[in-house]
C-alpha atoms as a PDB file:
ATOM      1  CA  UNK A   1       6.631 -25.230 -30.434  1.00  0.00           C
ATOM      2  CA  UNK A   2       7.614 -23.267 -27.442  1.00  0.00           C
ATOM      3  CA  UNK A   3       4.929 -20.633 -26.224  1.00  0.00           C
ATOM      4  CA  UNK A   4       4.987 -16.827 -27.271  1.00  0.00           C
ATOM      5  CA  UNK A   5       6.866 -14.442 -25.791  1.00  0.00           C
ATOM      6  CA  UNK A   6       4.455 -11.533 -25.308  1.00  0.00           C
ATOM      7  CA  UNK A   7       6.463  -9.418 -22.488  1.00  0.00           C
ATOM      8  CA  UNK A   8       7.586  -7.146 -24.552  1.00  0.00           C
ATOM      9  CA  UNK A   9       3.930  -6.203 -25.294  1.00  0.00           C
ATOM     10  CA  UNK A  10       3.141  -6.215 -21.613  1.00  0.00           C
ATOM     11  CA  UNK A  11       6.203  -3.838 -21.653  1.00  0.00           C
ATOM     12  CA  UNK A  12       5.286  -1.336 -24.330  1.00  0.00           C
ATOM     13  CA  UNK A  13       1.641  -1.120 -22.478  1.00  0.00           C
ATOM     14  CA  UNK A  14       2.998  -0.416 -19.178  1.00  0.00           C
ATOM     15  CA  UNK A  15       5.091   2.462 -20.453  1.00  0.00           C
ATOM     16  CA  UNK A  16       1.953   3.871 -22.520  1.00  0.00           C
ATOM     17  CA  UNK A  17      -0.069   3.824 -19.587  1.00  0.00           C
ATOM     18  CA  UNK A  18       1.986   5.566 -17.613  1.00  0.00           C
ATOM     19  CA  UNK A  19       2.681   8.123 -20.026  1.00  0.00           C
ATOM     20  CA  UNK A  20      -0.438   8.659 -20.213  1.00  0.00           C
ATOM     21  CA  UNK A  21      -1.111   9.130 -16.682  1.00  0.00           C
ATOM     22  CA  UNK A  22       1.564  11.366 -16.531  1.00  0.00           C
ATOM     23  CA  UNK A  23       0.252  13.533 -19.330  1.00  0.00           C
ATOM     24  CA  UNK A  24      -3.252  13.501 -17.571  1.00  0.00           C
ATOM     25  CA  UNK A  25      -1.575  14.499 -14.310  1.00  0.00           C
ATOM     26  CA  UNK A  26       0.780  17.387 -15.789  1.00  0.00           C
ATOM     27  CA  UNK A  27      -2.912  18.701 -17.921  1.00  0.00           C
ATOM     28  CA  UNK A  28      -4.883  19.002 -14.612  1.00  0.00           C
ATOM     29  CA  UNK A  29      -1.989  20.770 -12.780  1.00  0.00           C
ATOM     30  CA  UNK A  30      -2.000  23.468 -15.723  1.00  0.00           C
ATOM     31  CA  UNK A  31      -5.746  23.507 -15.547  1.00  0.00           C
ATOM     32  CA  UNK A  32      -5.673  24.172 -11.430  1.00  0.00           C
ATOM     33  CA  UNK A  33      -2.798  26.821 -11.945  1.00  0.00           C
ATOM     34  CA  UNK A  34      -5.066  28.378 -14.321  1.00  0.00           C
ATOM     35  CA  UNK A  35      -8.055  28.555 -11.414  1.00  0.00           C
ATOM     36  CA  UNK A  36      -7.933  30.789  -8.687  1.00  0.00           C
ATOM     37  CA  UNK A  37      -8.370  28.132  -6.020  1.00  0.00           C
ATOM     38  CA  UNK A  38      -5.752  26.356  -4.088  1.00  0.00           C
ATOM     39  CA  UNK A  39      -5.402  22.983  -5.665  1.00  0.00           C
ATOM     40  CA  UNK A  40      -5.157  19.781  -3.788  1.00  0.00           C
ATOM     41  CA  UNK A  41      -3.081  16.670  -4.318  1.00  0.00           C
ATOM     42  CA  UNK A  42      -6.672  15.186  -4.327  1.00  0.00           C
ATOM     43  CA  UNK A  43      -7.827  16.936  -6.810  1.00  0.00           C
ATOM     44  CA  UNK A  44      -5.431  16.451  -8.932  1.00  0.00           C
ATOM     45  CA  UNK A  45      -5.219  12.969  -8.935  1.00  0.00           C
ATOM     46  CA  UNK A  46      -9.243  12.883  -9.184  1.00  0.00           C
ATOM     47  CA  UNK A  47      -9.088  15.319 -12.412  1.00  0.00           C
ATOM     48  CA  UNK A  48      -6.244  12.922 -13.749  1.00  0.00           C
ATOM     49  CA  UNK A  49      -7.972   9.888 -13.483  1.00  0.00           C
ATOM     50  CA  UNK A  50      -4.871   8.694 -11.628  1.00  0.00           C
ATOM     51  CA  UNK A  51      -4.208   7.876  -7.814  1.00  0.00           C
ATOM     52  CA  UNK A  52      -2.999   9.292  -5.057  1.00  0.00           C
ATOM     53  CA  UNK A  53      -0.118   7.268  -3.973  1.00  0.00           C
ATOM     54  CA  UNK A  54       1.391   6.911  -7.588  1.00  0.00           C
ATOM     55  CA  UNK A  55       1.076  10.657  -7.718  1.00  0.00           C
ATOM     56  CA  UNK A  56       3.291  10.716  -4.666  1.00  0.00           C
ATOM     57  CA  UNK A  57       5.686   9.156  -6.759  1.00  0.00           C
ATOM     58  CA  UNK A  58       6.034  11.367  -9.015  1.00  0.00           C
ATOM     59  CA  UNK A  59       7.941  13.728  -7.201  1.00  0.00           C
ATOM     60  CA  UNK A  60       8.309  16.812  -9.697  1.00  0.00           C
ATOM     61  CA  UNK A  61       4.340  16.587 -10.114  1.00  0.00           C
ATOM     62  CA  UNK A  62       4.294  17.155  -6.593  1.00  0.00           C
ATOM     63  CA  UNK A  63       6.883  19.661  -6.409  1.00  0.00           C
ATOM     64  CA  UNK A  64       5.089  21.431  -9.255  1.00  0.00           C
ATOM     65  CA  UNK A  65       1.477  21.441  -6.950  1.00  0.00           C
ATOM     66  CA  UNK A  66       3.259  22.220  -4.199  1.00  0.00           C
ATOM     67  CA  UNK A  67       4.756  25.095  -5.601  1.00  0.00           C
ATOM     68  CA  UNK A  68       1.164  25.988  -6.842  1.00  0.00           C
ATOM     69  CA  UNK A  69      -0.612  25.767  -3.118  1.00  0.00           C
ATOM     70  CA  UNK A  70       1.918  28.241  -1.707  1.00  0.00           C
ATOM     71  CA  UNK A  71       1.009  31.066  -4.231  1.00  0.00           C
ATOM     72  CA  UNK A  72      -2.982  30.250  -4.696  1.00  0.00           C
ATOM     73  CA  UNK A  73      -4.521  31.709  -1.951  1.00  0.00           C
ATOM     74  CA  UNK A  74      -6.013  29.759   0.834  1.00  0.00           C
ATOM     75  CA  UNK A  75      -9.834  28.605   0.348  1.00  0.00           C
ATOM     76  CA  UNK A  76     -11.763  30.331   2.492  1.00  0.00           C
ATOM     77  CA  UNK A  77     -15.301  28.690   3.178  1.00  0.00           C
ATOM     78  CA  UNK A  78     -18.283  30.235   3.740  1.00  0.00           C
ATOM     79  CA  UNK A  79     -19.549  29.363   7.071  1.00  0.00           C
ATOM     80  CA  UNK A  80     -21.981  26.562   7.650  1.00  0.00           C
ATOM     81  CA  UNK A  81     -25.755  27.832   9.005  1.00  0.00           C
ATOM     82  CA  UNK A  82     -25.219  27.811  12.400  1.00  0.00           C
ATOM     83  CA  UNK A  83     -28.109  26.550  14.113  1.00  0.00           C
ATOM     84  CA  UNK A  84     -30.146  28.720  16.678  1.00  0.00           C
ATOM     85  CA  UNK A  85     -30.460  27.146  20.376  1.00  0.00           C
ATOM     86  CA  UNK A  86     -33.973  26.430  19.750  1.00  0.00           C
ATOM     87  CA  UNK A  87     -33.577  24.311  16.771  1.00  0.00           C
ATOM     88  CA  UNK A  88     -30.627  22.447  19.029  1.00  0.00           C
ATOM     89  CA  UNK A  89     -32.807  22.285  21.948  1.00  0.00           C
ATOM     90  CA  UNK A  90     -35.821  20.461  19.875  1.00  0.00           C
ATOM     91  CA  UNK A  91     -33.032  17.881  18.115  1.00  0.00           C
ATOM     92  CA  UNK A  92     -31.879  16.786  21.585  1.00  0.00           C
ATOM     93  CA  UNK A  93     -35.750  16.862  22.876  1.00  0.00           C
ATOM     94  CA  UNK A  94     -36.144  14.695  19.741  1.00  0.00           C
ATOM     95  CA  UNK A  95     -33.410  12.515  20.023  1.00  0.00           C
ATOM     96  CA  UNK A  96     -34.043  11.892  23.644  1.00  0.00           C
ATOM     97  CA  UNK A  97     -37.402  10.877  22.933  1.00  0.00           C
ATOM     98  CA  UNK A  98     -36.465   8.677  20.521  1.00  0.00           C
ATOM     99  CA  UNK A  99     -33.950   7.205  22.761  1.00  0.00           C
ATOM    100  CA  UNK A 100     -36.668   6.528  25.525  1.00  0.00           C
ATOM    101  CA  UNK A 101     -39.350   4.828  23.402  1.00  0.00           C
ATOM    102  CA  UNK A 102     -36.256   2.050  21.879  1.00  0.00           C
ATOM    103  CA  UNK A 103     -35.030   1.555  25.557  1.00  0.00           C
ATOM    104  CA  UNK A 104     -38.980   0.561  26.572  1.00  0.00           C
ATOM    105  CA  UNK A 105     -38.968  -1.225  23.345  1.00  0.00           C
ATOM    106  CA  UNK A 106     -35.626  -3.364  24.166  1.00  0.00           C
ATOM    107  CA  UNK A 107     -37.181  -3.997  27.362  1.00  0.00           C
ATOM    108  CA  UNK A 108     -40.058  -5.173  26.414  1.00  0.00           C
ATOM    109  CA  UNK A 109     -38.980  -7.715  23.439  1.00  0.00           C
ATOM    110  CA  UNK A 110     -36.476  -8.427  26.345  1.00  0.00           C
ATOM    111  CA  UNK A 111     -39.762 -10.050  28.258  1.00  0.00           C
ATOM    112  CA  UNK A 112     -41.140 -11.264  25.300  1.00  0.00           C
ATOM    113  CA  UNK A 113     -38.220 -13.582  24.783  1.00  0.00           C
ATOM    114  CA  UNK A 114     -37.570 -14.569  28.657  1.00  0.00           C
ATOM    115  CA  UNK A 115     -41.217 -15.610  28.491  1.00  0.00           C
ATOM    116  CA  UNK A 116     -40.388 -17.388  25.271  1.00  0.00           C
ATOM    117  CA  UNK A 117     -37.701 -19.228  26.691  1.00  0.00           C
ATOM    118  CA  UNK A 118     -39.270 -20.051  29.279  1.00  0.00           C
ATOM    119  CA  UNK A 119     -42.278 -21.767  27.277  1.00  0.00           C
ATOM    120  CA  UNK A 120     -39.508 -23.647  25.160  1.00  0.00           C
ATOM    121  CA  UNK A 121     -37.955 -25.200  28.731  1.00  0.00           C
ATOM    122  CA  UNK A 122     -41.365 -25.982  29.643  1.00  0.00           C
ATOM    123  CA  UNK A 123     -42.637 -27.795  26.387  1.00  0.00           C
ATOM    124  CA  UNK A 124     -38.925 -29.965  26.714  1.00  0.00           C
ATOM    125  CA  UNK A 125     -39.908 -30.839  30.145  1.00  0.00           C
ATOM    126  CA  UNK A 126     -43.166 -32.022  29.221  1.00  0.00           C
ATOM    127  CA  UNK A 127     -42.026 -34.255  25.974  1.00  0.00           C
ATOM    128  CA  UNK A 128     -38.789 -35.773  27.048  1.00  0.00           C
ATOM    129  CA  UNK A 129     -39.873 -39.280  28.808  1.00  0.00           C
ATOM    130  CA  UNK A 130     -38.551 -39.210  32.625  1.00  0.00           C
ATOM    131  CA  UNK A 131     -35.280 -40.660  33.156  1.00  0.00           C
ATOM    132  CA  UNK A 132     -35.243 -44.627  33.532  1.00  0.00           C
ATOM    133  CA  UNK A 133     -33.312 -45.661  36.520  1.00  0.00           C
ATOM    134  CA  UNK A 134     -31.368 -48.559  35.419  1.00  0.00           C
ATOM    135  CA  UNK A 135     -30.963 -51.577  37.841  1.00  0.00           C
ATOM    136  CA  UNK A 136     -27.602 -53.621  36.820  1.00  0.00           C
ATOM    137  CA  UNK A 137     -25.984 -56.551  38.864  1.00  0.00           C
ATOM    138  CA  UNK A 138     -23.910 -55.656  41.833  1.00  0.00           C
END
């Protein structure tokens, strides 16, 4: 008996899926043109459930977001706290610090394992016999 031919079901799933992504994508680019905010091709895809780069193929759904950014207005962020000089000042003071004491501690585990090396080489010295000279006819 010769095996199944499923592809048509493979087929029919394919198609469903991407209809379904499509119908996600086309319901979050009604939601964002609902919302004041710029939307994003980003956001889109992340509010469709859907990626980026098939949403790049699908050129009217970009045209359509497109079309969207150029009348939204442009986000405008609020500024982030600006620190004051002092604060800066003590975050470098800090970080330097911090800096210094892992440079003395490199250095020192940098002794600790010459010295161990150097106990290793002496410990092989002292249990490896001394070379036999061998004495063969001439």
């Amino acid at each position: 008996m010769p095996p199944a031919d499923n592809a048509r079901f493979l087929v029919e799933a394919s198609k469903a899926r991407s209809r379904q992504a499509r119908e996600r994508a086309e319901e979050a680019i009604k939601t964002a043109a609902r919302r004041s905010e710029r939307p994003t091709i980003v956001g889109i895809a992340n509010a469709a459930g859907v990626s980026r780069s098939w949403l790049y193929t699908q050129t009217d759904l970009i045209t359509a977001i497109n079309q969207l950014q150029q009348r939204a207005p442009t986000p405008h962020r609020a500024p982030r706290h600006a620190a004051s000089d002092a604060s800066l000042h003590r975050r470098l003071e800090t970080a330097l610090e911090r800096n210094r004491q892992l440079r003395d501690q490199v250095a020192n585990l940098t002794r600790k394992l010459e010295t161990a090396h150097g106990e290793i080489r002496r410990l092989r010295t002292l249990t490896q016999p001394p070379a036999a000279t061998v004495v063969g006819p001439r």
